[in-house]
C-alpha atoms as a PDB file:
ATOM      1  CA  UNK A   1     136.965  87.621 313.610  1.00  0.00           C
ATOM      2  CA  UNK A   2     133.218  86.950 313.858  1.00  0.00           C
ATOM      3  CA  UNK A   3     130.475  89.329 315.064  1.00  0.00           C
ATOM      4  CA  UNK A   4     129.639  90.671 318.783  1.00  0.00           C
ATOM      5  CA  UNK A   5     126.990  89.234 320.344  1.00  0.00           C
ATOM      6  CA  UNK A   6     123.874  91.654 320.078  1.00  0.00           C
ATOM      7  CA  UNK A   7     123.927  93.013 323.916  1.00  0.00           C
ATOM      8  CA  UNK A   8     127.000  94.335 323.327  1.00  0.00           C
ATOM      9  CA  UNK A   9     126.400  95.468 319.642  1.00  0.00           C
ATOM     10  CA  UNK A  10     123.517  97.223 321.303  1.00  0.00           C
ATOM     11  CA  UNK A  11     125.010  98.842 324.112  1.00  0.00           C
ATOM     12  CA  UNK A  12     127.311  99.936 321.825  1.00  0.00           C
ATOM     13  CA  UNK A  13     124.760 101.815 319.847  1.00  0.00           C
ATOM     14  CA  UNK A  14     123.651 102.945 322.917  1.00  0.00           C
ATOM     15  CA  UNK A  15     126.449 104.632 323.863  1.00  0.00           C
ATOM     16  CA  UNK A  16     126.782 106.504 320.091  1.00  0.00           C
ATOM     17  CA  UNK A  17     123.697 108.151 321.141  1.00  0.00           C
ATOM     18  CA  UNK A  18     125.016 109.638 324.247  1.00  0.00           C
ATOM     19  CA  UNK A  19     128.123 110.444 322.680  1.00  0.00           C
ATOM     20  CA  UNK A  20     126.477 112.472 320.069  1.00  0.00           C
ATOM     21  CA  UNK A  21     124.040 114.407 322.384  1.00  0.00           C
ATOM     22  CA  UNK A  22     126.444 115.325 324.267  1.00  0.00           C
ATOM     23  CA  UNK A  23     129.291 116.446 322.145  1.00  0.00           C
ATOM     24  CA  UNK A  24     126.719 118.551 320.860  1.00  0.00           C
ATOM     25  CA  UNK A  25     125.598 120.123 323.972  1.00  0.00           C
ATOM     26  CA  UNK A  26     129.114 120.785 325.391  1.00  0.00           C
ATOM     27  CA  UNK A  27     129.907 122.007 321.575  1.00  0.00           C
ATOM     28  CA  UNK A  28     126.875 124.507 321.507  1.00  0.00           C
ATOM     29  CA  UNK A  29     127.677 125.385 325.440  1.00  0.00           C
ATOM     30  CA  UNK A  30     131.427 126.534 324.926  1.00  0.00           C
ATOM     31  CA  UNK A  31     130.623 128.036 321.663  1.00  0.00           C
ATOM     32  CA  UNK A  32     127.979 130.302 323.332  1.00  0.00           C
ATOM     33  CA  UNK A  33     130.772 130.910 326.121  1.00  0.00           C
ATOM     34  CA  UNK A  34     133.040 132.185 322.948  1.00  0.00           C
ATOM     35  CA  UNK A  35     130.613 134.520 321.756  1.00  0.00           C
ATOM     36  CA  UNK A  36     127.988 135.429 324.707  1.00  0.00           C
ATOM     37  CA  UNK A  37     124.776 134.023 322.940  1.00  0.00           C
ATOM     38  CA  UNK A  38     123.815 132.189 325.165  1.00  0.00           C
ATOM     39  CA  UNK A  39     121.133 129.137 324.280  1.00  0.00           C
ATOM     40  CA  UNK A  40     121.598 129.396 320.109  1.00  0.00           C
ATOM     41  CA  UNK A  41     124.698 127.315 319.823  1.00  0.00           C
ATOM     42  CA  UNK A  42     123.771 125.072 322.399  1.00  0.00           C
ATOM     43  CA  UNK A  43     120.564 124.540 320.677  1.00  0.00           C
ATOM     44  CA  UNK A  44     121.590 124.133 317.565  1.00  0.00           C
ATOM     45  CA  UNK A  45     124.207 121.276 319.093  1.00  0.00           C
ATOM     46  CA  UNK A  46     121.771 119.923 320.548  1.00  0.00           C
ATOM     47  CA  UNK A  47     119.393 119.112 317.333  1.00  0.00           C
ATOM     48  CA  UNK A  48     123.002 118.219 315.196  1.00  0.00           C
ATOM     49  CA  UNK A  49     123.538 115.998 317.851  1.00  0.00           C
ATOM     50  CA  UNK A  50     120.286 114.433 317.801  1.00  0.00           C
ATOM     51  CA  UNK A  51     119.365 114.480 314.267  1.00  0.00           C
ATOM     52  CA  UNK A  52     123.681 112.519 314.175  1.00  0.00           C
ATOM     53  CA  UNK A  53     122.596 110.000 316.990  1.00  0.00           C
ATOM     54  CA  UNK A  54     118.942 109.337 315.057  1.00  0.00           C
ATOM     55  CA  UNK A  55     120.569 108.417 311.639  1.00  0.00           C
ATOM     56  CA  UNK A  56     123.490 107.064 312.934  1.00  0.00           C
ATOM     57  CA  UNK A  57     121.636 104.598 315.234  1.00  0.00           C
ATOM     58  CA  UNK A  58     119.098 103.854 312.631  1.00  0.00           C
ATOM     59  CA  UNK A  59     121.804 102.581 310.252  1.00  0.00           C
ATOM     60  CA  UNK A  60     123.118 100.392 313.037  1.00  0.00           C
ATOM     61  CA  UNK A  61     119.604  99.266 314.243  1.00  0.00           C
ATOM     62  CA  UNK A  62     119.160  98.468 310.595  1.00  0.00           C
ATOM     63  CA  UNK A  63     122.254  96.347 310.492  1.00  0.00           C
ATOM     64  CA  UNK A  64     121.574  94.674 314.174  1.00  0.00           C
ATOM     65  CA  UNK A  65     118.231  93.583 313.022  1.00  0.00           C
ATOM     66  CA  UNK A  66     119.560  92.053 309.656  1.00  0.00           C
ATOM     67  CA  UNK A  67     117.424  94.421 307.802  1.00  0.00           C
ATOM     68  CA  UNK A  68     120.462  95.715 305.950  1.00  0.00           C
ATOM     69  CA  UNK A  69     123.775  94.194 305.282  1.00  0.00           C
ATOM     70  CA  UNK A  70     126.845  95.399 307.388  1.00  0.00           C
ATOM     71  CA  UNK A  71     129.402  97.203 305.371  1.00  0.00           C
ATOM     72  CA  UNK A  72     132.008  95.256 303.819  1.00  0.00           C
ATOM     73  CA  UNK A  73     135.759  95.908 304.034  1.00  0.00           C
ATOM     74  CA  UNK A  74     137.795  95.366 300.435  1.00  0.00           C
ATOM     75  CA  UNK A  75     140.305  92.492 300.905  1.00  0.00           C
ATOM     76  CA  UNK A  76     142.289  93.387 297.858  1.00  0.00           C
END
């Protein structure tokens, strides 16, 4: 099957970025809910999930741009 076209490849990666933030936030909030402190663990999700979406997304911007090659599956 051959490649998605690049809108879609990037709203894709778009969408990872969300994803990430926002498990983090909702992570850190319930977390803090758990053990009544309230902004450290939603603070600290909030950076993993940014520092996940940044090198996440760079690896895929990296692909989409043809800067690096796409991972390869093993056929054996």
């Amino acid at each position: 099957m051959g490649r998605l076209p690049s809108a879609v490849r990037l709203f894709g990666i778009g969408w990872y970025f969300a994803f990430c933030i926002i498990v983090g936030i909702v992570g850190g909030v319930l977390l803090d809910r758990q053990v009544e402190k309230e902004p450290i663990f939603t603070l600290v999700g909030l950076f993993l999930g940014l520092v996940l979406a940044f090198f996440g997304g760079y690896i895929m911007l990296l692909e989409e741009l043809g800067l690096r090659r796409p991972r390869q599956e093993d056929d054996q």
